[in-house]
PDB file of N, CA and C in Angstrom:
ATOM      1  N   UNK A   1       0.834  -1.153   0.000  1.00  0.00           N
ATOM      2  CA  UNK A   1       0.000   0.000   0.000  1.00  0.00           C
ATOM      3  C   UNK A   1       0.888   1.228   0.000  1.00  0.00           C
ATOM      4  N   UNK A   2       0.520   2.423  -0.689  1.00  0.00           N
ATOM      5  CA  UNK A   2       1.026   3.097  -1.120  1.00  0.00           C
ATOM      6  C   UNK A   2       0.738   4.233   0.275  1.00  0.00           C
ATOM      7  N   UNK A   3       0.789   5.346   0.786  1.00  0.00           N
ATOM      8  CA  UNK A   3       0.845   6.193   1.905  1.00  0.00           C
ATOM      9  C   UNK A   3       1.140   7.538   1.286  1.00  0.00           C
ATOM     10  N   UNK A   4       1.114   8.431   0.673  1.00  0.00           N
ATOM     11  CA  UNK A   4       1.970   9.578   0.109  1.00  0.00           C
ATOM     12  C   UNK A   4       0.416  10.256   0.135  1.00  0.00           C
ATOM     13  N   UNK A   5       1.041  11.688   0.451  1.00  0.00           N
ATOM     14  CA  UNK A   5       0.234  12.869   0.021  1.00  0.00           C
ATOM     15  C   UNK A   5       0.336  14.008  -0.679  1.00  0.00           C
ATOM     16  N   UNK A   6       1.465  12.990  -1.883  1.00  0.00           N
ATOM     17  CA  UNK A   6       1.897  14.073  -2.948  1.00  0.00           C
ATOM     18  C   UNK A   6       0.987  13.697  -4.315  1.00  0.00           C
ATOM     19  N   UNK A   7       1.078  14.381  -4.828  1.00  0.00           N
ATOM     20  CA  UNK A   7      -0.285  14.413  -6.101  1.00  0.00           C
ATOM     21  C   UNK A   7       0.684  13.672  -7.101  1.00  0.00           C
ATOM     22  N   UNK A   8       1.360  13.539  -7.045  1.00  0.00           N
ATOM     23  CA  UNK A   8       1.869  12.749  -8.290  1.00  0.00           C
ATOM     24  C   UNK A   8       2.108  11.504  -7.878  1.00  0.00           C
ATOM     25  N   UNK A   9       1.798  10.971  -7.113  1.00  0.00           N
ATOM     26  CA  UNK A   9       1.983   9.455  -6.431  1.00  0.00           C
ATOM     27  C   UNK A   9       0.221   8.196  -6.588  1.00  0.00           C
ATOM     28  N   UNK A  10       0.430   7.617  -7.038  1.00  0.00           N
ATOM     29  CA  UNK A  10      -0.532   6.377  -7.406  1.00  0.00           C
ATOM     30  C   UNK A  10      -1.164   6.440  -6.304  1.00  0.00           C
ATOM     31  N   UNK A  11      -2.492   6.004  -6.024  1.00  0.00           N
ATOM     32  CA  UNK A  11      -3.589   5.911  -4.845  1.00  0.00           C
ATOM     33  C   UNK A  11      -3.922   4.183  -5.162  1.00  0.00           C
ATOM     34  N   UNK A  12      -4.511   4.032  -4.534  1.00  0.00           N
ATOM     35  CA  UNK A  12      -5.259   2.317  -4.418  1.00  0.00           C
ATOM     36  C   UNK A  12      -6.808   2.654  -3.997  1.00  0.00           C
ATOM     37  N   UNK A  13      -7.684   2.083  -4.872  1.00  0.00           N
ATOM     38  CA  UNK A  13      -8.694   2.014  -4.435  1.00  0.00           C
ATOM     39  C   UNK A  13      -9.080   0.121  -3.928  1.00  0.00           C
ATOM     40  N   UNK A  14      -9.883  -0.060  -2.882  1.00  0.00           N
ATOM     41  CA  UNK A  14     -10.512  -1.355  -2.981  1.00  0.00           C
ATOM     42  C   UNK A  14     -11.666  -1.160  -2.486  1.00  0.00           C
ATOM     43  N   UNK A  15     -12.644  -2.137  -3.025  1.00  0.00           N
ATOM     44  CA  UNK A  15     -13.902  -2.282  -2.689  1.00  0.00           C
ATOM     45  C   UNK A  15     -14.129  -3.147  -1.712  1.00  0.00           C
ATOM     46  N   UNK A  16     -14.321  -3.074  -0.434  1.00  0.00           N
ATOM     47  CA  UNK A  16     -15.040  -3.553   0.604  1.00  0.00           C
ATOM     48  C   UNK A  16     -16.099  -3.661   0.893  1.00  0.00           C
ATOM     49  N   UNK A  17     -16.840  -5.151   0.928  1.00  0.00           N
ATOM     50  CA  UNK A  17     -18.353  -5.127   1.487  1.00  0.00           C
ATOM     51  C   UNK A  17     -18.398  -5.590   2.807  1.00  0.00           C
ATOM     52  N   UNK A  18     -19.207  -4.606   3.366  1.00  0.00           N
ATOM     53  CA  UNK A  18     -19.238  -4.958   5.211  1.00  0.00           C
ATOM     54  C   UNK A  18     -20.304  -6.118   5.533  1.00  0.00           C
ATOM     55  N   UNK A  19     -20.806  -6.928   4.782  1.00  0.00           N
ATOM     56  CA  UNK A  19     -22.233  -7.574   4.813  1.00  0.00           C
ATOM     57  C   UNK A  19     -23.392  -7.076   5.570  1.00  0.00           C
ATOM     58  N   UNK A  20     -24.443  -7.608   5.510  1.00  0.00           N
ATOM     59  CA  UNK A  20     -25.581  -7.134   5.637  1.00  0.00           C
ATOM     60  C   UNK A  20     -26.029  -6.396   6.909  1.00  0.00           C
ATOM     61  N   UNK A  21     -25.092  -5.378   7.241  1.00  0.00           N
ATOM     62  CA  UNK A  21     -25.174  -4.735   8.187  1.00  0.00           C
ATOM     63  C   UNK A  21     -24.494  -4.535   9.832  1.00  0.00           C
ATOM     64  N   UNK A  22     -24.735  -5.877  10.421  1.00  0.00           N
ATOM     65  CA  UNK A  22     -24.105  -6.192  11.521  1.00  0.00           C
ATOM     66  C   UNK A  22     -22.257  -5.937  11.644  1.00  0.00           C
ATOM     67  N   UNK A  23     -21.930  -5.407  11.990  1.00  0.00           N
ATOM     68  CA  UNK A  23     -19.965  -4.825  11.801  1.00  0.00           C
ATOM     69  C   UNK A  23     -19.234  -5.592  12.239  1.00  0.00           C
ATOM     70  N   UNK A  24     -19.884  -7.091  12.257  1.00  0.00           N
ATOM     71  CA  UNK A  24     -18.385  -8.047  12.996  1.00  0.00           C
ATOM     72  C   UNK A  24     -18.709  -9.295  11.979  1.00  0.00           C
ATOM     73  N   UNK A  25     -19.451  -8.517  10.885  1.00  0.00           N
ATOM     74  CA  UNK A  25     -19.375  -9.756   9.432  1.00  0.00           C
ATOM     75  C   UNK A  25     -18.191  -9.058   8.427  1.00  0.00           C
ATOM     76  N   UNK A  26     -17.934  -7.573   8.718  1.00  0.00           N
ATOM     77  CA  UNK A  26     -16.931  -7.577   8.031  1.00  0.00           C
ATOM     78  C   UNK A  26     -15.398  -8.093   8.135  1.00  0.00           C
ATOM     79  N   UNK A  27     -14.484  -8.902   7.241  1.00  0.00           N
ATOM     80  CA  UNK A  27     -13.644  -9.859   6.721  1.00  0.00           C
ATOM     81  C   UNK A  27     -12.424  -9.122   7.926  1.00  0.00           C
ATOM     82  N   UNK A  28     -11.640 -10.195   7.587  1.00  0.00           N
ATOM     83  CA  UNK A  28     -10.048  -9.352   8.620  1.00  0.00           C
ATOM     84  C   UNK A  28      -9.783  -8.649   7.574  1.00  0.00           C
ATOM     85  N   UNK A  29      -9.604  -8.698   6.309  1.00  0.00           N
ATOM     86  CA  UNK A  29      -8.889  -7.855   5.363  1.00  0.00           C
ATOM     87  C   UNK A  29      -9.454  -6.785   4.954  1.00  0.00           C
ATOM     88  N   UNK A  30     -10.737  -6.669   4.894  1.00  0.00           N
ATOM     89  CA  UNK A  30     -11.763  -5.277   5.230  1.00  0.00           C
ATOM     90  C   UNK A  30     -10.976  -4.735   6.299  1.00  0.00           C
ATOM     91  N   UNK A  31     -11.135  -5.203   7.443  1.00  0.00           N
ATOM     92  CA  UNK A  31     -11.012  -4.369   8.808  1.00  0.00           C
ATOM     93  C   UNK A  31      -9.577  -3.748   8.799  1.00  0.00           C
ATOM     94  N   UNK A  32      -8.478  -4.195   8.699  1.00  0.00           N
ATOM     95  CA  UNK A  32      -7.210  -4.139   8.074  1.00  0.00           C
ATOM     96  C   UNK A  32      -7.175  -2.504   7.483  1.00  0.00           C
ATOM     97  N   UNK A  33      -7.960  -3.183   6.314  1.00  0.00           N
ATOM     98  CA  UNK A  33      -7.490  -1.562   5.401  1.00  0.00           C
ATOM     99  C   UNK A  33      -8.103  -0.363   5.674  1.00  0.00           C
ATOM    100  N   UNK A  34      -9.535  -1.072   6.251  1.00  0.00           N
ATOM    101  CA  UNK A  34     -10.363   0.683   7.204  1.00  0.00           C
ATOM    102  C   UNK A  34      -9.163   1.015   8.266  1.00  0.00           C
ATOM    103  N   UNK A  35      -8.210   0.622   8.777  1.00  0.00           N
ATOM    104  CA  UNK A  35      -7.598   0.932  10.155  1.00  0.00           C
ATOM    105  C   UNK A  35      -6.454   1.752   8.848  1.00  0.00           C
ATOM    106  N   UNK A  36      -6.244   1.483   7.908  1.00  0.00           N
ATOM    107  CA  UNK A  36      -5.268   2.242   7.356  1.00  0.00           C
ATOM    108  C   UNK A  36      -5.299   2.920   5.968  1.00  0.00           C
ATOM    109  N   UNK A  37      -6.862   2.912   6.078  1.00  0.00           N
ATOM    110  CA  UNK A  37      -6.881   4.387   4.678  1.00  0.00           C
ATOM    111  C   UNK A  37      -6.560   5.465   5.314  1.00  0.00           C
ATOM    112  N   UNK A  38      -6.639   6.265   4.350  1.00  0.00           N
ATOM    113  CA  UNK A  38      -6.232   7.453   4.073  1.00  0.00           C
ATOM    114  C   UNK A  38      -7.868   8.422   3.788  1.00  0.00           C
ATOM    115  N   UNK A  39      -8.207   7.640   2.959  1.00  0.00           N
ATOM    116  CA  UNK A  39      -9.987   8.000   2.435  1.00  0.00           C
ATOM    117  C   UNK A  39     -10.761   6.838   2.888  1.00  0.00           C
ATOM    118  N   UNK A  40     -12.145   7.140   2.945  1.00  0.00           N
ATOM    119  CA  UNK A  40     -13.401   6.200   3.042  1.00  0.00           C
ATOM    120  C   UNK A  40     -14.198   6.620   2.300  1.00  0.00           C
ATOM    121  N   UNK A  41     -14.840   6.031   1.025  1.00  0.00           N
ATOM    122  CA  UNK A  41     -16.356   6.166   1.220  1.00  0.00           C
ATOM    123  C   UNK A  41     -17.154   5.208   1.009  1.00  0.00           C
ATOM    124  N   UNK A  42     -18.275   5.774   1.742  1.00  0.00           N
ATOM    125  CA  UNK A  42     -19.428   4.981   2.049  1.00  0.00           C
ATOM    126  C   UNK A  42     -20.833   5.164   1.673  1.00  0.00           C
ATOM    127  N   UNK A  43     -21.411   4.469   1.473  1.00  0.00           N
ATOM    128  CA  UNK A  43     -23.499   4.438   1.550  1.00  0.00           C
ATOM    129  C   UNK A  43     -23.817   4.282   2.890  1.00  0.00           C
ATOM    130  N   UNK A  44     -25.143   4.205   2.952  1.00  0.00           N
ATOM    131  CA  UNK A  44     -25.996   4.077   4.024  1.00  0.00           C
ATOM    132  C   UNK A  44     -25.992   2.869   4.054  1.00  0.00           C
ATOM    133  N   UNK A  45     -25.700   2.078   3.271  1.00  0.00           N
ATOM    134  CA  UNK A  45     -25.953   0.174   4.023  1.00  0.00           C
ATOM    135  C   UNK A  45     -24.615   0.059   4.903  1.00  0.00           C
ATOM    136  N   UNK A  46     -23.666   0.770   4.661  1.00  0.00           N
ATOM    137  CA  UNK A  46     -22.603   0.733   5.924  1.00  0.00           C
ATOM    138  C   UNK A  46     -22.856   1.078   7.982  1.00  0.00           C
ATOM    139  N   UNK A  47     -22.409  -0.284   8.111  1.00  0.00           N
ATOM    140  CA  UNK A  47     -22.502   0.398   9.543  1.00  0.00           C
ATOM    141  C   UNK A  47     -21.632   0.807  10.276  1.00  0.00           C
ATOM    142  N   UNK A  48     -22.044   2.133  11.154  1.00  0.00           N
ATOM    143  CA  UNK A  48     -21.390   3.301  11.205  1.00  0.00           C
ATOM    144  C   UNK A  48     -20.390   3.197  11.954  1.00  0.00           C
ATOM    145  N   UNK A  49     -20.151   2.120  13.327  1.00  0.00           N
ATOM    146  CA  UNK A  49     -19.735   1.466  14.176  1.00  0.00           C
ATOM    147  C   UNK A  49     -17.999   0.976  12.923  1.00  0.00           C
ATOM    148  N   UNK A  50     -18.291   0.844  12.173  1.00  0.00           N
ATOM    149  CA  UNK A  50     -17.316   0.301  11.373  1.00  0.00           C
ATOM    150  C   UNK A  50     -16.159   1.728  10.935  1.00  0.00           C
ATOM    151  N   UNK A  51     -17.039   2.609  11.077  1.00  0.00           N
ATOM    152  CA  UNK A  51     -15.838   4.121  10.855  1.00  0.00           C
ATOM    153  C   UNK A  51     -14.920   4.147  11.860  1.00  0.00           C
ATOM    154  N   UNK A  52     -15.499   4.007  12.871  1.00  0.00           N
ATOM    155  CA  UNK A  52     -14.747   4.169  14.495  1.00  0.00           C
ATOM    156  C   UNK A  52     -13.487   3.519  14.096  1.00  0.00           C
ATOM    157  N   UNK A  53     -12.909   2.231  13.159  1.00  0.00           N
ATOM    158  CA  UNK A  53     -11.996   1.853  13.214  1.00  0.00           C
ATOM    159  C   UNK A  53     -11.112   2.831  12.418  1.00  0.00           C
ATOM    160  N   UNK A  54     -11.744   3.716  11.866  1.00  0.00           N
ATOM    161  CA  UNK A  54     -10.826   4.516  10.793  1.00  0.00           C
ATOM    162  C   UNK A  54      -9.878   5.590  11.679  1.00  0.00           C
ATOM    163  N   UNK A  55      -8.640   5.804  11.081  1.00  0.00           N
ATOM    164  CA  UNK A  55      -7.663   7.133  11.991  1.00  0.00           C
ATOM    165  C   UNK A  55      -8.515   8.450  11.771  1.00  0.00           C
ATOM    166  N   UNK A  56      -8.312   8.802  12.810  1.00  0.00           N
ATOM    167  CA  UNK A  56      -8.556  10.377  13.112  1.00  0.00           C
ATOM    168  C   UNK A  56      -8.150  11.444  11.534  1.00  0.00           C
ATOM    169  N   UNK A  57      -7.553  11.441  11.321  1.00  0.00           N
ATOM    170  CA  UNK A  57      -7.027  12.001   9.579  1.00  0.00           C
ATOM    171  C   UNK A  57      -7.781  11.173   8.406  1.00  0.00           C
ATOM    172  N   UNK A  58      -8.374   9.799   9.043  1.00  0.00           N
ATOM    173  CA  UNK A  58      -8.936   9.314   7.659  1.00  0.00           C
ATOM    174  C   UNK A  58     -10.149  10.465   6.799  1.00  0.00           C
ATOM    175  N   UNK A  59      -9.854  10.697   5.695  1.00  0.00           N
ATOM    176  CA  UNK A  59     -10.992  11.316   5.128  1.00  0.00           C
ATOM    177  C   UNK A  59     -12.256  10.200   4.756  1.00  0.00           C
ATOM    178  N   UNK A  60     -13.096  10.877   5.176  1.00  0.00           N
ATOM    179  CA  UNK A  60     -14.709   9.754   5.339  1.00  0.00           C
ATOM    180  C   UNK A  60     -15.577  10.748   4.279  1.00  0.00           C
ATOM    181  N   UNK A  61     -15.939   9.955   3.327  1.00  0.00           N
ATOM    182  CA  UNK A  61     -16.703  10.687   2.229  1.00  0.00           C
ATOM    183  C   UNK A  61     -18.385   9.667   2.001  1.00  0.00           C
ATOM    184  N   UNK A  62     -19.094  10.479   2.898  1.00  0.00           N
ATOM    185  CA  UNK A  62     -20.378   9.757   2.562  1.00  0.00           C
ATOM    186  C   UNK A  62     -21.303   9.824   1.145  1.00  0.00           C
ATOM    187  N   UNK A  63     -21.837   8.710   0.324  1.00  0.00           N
ATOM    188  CA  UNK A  63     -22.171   9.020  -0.523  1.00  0.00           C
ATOM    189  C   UNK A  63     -23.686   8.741  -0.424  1.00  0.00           C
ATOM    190  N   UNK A  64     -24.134   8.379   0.534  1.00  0.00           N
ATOM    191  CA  UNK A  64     -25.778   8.407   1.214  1.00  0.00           C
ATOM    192  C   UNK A  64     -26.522   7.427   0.008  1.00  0.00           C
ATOM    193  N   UNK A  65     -26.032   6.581  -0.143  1.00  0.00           N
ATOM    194  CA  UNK A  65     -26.428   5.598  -1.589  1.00  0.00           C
ATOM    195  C   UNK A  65     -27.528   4.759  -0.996  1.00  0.00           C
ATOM    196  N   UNK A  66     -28.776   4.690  -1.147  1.00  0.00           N
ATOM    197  CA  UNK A  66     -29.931   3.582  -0.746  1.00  0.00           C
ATOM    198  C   UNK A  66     -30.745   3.353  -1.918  1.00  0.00           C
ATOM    199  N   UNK A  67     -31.310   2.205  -1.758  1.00  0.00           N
ATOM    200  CA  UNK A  67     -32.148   2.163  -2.854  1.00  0.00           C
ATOM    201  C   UNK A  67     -33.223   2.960  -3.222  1.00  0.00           C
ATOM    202  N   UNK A  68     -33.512   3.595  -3.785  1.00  0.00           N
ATOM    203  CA  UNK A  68     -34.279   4.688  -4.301  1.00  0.00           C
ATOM    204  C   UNK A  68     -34.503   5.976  -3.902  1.00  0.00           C
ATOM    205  N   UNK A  69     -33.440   6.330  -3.184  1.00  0.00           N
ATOM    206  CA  UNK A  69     -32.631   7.427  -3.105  1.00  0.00           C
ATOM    207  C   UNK A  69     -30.987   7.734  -2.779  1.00  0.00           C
ATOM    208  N   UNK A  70     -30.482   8.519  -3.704  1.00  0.00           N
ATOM    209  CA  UNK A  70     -29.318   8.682  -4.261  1.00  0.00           C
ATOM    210  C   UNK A  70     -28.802  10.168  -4.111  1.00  0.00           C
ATOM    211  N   UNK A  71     -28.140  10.477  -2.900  1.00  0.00           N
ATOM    212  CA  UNK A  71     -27.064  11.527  -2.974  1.00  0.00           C
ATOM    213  C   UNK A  71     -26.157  11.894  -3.977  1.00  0.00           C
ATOM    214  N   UNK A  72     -26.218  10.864  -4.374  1.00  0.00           N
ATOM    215  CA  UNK A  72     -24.289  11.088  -5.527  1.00  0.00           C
ATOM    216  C   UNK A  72     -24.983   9.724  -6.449  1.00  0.00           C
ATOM    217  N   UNK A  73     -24.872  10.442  -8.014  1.00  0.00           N
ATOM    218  CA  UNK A  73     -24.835   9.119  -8.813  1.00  0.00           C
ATOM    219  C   UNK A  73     -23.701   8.344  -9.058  1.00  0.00           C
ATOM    220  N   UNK A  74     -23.744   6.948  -9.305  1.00  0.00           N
ATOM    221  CA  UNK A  74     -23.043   6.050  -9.728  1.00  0.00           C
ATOM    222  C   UNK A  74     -21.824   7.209 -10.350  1.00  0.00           C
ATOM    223  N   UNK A  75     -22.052   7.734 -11.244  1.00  0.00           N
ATOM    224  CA  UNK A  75     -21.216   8.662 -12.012  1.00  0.00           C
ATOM    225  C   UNK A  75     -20.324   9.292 -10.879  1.00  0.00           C
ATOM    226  N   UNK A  76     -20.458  10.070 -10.580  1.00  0.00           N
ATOM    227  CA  UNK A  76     -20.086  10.667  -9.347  1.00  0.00           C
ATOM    228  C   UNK A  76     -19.215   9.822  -8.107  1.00  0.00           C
ATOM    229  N   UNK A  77     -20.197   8.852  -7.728  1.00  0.00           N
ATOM    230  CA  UNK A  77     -18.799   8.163  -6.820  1.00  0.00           C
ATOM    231  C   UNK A  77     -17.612   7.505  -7.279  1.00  0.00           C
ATOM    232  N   UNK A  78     -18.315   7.340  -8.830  1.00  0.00           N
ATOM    233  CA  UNK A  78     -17.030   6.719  -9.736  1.00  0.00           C
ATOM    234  C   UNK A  78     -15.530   7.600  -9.706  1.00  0.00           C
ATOM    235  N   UNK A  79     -16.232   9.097 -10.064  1.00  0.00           N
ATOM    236  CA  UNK A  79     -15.187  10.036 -10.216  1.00  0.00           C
ATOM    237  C   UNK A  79     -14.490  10.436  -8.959  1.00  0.00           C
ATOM    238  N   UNK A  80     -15.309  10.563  -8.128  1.00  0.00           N
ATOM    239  CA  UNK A  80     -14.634  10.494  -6.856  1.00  0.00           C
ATOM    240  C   UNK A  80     -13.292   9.620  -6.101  1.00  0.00           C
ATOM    241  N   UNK A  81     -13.622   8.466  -6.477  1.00  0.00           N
ATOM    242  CA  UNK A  81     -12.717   7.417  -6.569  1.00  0.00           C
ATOM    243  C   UNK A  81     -11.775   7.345  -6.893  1.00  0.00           C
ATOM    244  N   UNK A  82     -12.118   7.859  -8.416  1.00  0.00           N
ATOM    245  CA  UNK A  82     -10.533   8.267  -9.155  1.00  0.00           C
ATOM    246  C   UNK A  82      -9.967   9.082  -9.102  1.00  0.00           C
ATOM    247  N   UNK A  83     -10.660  10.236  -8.319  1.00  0.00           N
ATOM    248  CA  UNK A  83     -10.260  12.158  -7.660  1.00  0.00           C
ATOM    249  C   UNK A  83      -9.073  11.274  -6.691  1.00  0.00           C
ATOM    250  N   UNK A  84      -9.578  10.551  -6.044  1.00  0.00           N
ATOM    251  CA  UNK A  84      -8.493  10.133  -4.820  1.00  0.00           C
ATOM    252  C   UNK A  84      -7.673   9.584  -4.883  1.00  0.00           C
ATOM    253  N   UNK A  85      -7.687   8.888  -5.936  1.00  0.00           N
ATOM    254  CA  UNK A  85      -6.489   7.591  -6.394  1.00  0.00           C
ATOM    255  C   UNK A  85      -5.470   8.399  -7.114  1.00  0.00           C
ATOM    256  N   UNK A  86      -5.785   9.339  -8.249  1.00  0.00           N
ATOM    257  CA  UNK A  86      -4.919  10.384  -8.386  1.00  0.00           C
ATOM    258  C   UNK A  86      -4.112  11.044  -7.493  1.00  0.00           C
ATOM    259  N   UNK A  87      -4.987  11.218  -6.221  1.00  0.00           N
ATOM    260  CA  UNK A  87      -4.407  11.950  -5.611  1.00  0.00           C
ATOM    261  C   UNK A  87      -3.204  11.347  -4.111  1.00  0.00           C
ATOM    262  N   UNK A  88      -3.144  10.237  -4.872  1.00  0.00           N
ATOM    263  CA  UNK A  88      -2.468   9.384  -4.026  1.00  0.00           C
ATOM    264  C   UNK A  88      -2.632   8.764  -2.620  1.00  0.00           C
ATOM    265  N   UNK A  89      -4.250   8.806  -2.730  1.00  0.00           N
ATOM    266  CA  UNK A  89      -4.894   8.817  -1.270  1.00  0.00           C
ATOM    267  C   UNK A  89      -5.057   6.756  -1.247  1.00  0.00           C
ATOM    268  N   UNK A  90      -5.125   6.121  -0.796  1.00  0.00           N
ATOM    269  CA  UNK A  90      -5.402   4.465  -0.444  1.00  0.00           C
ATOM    270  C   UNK A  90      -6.521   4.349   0.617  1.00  0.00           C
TER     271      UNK A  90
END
């Protein structure tokens, strides 16, 4: 994993699913990388109990995603994603 907060440095994105709500179905390797991003984001099927593991500096970017209502389109969290990975964020 990459760590830098210079803009010209590669970011990592991964997709983590916390399962169906309860926060002690998410995987060791989920839990792992929430303790050491840099960024988060999340929907509303995330439970919230699961941020607490994130550092104090983690940036937490909610994207309020539920089914049939949508803060941020698909489009949008896409770009977001890649706003951060550019920006060398993991």
């Amino acid at each position: 994993m990459i760590k830098s907060s210079h803009s010209t440095s590669k970011g990592f994105v991964w997709l983590v699913g916390a399962g169906p709500g309860a926060a002690d179905l998410i995987t060791l390797r989920g839990l792992k990388l929430l303790k050491e991003a840099e960024a988060v984001v999340y929907d509303e099927l995330a439970n919230r109990e699961l941020l607490s593991h994130c550092t104090p500096t983690c940036e937490l970017h909610s994207v309020g995603k539920r089914a049939g209502s949508h803060s941020a389109s698909q489009g949008e969290i896409n770009s977001l994603l890649v706003s951060l990975a550019k920006a060398g964020r993991s």
